[in-house]
N, C-alpha and C. Protein backbone atom coordinates (compact mmCIF):
# COMPACT_ATOMS: atom_id res chain seq x y z
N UNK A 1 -52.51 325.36 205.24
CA UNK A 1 -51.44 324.86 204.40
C UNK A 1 -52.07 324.06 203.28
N UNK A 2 -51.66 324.57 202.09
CA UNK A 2 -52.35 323.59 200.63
C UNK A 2 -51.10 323.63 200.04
N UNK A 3 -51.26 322.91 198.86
CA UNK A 3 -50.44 322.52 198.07
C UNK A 3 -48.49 321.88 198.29
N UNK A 4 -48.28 320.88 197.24
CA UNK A 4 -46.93 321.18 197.47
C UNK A 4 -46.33 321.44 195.82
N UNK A 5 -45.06 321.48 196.26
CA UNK A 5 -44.47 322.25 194.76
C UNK A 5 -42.69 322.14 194.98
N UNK A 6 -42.03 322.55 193.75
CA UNK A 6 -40.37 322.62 194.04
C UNK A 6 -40.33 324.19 194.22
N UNK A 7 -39.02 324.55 194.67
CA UNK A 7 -38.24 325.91 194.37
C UNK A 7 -37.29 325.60 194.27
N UNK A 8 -36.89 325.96 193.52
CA UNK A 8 -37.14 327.63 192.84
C UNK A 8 -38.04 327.23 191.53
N UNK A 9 -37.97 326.03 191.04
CA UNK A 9 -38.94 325.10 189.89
C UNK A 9 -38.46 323.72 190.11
N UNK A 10 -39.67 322.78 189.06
CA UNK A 10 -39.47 321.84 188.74
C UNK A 10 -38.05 321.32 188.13
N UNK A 11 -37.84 322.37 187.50
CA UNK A 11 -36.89 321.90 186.28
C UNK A 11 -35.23 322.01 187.03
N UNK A 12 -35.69 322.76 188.49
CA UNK A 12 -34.23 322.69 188.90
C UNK A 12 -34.06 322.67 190.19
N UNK A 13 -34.99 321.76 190.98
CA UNK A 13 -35.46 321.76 192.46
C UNK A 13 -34.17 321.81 193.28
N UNK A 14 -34.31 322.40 194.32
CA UNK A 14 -33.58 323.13 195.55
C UNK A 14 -34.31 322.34 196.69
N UNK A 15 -35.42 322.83 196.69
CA UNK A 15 -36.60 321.94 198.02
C UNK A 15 -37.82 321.51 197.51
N UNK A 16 -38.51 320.58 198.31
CA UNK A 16 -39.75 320.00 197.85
C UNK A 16 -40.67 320.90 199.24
N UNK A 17 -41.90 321.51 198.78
CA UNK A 17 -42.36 321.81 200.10
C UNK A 17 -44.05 322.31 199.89
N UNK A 18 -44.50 322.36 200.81
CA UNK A 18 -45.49 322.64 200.86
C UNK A 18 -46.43 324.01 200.96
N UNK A 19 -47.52 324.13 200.88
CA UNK A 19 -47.58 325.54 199.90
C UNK A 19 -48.29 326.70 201.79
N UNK A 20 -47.70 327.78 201.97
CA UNK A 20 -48.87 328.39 203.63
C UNK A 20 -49.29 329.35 202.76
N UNK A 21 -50.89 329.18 203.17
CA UNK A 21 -51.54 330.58 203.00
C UNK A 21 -51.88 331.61 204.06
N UNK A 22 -51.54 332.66 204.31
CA UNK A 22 -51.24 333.41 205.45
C UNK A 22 -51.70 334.60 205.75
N UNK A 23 -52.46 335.02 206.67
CA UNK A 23 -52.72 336.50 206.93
C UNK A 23 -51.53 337.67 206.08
N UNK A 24 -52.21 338.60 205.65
CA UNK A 24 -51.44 339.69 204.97
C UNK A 24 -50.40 340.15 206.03
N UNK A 25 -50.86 339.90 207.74
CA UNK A 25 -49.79 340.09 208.63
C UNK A 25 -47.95 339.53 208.41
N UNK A 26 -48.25 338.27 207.90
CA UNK A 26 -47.17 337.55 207.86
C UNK A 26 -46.39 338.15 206.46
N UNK A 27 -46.85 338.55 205.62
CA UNK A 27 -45.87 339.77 204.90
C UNK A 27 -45.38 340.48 205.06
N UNK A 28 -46.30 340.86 206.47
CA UNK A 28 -45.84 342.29 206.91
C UNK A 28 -44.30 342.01 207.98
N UNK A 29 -44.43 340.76 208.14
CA UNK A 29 -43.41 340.80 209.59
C UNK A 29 -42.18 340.27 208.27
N UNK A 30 -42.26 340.08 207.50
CA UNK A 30 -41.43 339.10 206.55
C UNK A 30 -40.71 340.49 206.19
N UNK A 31 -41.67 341.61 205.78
CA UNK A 31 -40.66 342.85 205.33
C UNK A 31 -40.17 343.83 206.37
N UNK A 32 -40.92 343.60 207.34
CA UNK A 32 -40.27 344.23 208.85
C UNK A 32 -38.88 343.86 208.71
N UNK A 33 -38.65 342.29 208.50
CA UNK A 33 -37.33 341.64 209.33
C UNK A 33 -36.66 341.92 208.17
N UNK A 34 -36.87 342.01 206.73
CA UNK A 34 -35.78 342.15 205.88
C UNK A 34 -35.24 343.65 206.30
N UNK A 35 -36.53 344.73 206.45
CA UNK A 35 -35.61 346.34 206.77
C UNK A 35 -34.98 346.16 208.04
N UNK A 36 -35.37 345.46 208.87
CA UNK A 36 -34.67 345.56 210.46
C UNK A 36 -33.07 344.97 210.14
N UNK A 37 -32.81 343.42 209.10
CA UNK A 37 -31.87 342.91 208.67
C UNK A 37 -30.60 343.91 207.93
N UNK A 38 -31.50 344.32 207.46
CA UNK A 38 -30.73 345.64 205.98
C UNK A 38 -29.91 346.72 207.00
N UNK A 39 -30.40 346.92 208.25
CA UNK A 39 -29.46 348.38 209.33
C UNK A 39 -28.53 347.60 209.65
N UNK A 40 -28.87 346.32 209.44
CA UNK A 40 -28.00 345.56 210.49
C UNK A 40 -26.60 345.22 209.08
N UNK A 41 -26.79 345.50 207.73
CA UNK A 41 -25.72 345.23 207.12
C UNK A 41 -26.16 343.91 206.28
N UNK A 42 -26.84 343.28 206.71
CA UNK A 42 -27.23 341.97 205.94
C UNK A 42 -27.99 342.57 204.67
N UNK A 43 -27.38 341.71 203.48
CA UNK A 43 -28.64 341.51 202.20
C UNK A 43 -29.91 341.55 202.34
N UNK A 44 -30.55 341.85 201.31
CA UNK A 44 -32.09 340.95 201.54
C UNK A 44 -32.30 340.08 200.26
N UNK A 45 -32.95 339.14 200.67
CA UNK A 45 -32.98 337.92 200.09
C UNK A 45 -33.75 338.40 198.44
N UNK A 46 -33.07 338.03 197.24
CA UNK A 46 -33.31 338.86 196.17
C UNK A 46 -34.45 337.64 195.60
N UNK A 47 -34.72 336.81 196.19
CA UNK A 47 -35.89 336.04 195.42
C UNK A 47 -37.18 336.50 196.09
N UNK A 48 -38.66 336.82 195.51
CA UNK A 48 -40.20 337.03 196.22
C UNK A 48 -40.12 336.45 197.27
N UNK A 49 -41.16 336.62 198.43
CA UNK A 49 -41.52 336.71 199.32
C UNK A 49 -42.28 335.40 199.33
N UNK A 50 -42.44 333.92 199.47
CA UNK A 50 -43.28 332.58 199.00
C UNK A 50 -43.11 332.03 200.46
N UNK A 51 -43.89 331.94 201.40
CA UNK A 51 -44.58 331.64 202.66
C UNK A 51 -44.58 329.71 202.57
N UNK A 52 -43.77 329.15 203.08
CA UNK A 52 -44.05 327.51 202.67
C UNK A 52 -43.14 326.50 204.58
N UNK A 53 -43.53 325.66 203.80
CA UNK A 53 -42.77 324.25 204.45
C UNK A 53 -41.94 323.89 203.88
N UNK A 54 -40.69 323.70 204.27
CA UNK A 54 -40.08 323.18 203.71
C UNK A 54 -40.07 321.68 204.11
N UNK A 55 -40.39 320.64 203.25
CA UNK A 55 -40.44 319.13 203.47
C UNK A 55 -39.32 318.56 203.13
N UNK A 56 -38.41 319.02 202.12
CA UNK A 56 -37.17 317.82 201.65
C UNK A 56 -36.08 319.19 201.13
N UNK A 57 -35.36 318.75 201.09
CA UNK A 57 -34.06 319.45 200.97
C UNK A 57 -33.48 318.79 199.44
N UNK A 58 -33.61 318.98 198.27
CA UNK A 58 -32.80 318.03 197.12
C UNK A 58 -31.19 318.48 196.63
N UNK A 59 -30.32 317.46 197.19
CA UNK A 59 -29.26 318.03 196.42
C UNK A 59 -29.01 317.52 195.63
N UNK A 60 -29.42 316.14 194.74
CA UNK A 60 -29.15 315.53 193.27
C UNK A 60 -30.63 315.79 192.97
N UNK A 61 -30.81 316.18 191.96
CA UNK A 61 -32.28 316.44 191.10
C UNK A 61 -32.21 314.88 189.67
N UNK A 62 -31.59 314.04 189.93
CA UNK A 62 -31.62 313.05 188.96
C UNK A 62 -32.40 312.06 189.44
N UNK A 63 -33.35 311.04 188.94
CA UNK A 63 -34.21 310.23 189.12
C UNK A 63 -35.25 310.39 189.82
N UNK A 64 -36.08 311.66 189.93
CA UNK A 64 -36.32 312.37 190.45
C UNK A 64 -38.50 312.27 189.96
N UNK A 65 -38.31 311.31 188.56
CA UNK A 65 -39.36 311.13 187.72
C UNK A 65 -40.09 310.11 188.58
N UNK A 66 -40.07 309.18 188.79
CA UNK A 66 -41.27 308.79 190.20
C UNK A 66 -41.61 309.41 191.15
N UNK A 67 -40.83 310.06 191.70
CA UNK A 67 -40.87 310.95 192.85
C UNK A 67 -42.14 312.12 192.13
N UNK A 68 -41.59 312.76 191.22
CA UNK A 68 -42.73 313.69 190.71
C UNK A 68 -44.44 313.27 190.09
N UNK A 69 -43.87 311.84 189.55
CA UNK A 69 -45.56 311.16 189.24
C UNK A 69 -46.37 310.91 190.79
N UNK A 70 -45.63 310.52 191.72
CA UNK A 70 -46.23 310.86 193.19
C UNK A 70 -47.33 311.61 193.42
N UNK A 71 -46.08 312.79 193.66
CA UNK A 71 -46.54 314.38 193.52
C UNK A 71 -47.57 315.09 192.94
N UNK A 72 -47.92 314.71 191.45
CA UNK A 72 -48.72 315.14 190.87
C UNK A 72 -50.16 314.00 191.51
N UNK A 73 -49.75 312.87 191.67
CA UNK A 73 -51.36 312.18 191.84
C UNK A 73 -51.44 312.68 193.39
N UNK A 74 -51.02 313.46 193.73
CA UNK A 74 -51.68 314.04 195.38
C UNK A 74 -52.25 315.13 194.64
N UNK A 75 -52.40 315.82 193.45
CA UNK A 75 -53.10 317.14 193.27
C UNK A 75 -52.45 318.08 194.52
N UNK A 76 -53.72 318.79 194.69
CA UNK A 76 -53.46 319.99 195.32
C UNK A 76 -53.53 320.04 197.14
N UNK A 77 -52.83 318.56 197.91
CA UNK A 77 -53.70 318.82 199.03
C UNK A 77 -53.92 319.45 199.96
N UNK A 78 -55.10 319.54 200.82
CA UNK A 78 -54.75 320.90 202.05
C UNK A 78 -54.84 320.00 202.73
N UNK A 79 -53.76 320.23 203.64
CA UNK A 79 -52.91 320.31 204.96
C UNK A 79 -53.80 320.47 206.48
N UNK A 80 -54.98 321.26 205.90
CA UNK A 80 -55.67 321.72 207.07
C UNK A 80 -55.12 323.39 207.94
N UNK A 81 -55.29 323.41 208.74
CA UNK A 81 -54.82 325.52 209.37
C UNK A 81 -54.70 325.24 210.59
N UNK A 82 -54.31 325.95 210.94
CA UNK A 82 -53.76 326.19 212.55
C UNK A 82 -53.57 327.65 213.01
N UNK A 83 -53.48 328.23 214.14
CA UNK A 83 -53.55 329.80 213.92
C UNK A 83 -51.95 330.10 215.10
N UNK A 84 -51.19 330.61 214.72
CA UNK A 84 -49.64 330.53 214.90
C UNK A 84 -50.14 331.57 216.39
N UNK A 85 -49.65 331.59 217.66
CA UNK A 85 -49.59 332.93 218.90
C UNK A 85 -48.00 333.55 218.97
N UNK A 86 -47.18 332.59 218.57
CA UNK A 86 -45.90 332.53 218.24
C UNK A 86 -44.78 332.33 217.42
N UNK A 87 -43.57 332.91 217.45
CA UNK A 87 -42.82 332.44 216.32
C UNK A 87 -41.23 332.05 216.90
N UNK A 88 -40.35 331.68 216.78
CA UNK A 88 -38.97 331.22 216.99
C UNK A 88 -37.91 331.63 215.87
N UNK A 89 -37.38 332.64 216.41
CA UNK A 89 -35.61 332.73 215.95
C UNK A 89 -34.66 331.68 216.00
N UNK A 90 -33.88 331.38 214.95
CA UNK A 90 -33.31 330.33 214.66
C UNK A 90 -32.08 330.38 214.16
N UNK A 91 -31.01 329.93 214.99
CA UNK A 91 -29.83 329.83 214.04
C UNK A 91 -29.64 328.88 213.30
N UNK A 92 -29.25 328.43 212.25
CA UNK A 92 -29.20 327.62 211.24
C UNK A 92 -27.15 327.59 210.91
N UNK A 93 -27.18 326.50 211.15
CA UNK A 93 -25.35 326.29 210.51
C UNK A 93 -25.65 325.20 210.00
N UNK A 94 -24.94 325.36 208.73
CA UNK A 94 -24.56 323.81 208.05
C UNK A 94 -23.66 323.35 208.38
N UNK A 95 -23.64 321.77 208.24
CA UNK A 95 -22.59 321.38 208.64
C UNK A 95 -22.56 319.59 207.22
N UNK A 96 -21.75 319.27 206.93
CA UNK A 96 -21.72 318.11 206.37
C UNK A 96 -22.80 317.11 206.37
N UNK A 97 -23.06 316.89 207.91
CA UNK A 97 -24.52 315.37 207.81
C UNK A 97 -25.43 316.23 207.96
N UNK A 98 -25.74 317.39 207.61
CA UNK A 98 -27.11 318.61 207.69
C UNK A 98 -27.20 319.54 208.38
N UNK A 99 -27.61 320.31 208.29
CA UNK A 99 -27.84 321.41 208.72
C UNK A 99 -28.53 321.68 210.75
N UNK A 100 -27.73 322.23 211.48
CA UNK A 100 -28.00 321.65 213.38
C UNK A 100 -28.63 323.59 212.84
N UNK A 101 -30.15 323.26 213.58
CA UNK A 101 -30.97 324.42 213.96
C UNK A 101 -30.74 324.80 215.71
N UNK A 102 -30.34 326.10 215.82
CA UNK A 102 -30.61 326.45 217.25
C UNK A 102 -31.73 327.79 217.71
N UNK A 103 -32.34 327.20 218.33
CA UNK A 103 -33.52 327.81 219.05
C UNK A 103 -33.01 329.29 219.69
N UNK A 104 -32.93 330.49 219.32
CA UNK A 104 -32.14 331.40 219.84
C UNK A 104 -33.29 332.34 220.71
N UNK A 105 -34.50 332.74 220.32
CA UNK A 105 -35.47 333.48 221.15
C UNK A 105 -37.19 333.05 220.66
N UNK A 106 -37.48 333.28 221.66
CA UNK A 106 -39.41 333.45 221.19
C UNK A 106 -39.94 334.67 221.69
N UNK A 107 -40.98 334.96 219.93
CA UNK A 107 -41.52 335.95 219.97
C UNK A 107 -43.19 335.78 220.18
N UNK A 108 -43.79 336.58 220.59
CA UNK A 108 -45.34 336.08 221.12
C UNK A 108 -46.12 336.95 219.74
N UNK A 109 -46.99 336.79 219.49
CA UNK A 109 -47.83 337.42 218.33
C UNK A 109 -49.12 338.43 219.27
């Protein structure tokens, strides 16, 4: 894991997060699940394929200019690596005080 950064940009942050660099595998399972998603009737997600952490969630992008002079004096940092054996399915509902994640299956690598 290196770097952090906004998405979708600076100029109009969504999340603050951090940057994964990843075996070419993890593309591969990323476009597995969008064609496996697509039989199933679901979209596929029309923005690139960007492998990250998500660290902060922004829903006001105003005052936002300290926060980014921060940011920039960390440069580029790495995080350090870890090597994943597993992964977790997740349901995700929003709800008003945030978003409740549920743990639905594990997959072994």
């Amino acid at each position: 894991m290196r770097g952090l950064g906004f998405s979708p940009n600076r100029r109009s942050p969504r999340i603050f997060r951090a940057g994964v660099e990843a075996p070419p595998e993890l593309a591969t399972l990323a476009k597995d699940t969008v064609s496996t998603l697509a039989k199933l009737g679901i979209e596929p997600e029309s923005r690139a394929y960007s492998p990250h952490l998500t660290l902060a969630r922004i829903k006001k992008p105003q005052g936002l200019a300290p926060f980014y002079g921060k940011v920039e004096e960390l440069g580029n940092p790495d995080f350090g690596s870890f090597e994943a054996d597993r992964f977790f399915l997740y349901q995700s509902t929003l709800k008003t005080g945030g978003s409740v994640y549920t743990k639905l299956k594990e997959y072994m690598l």
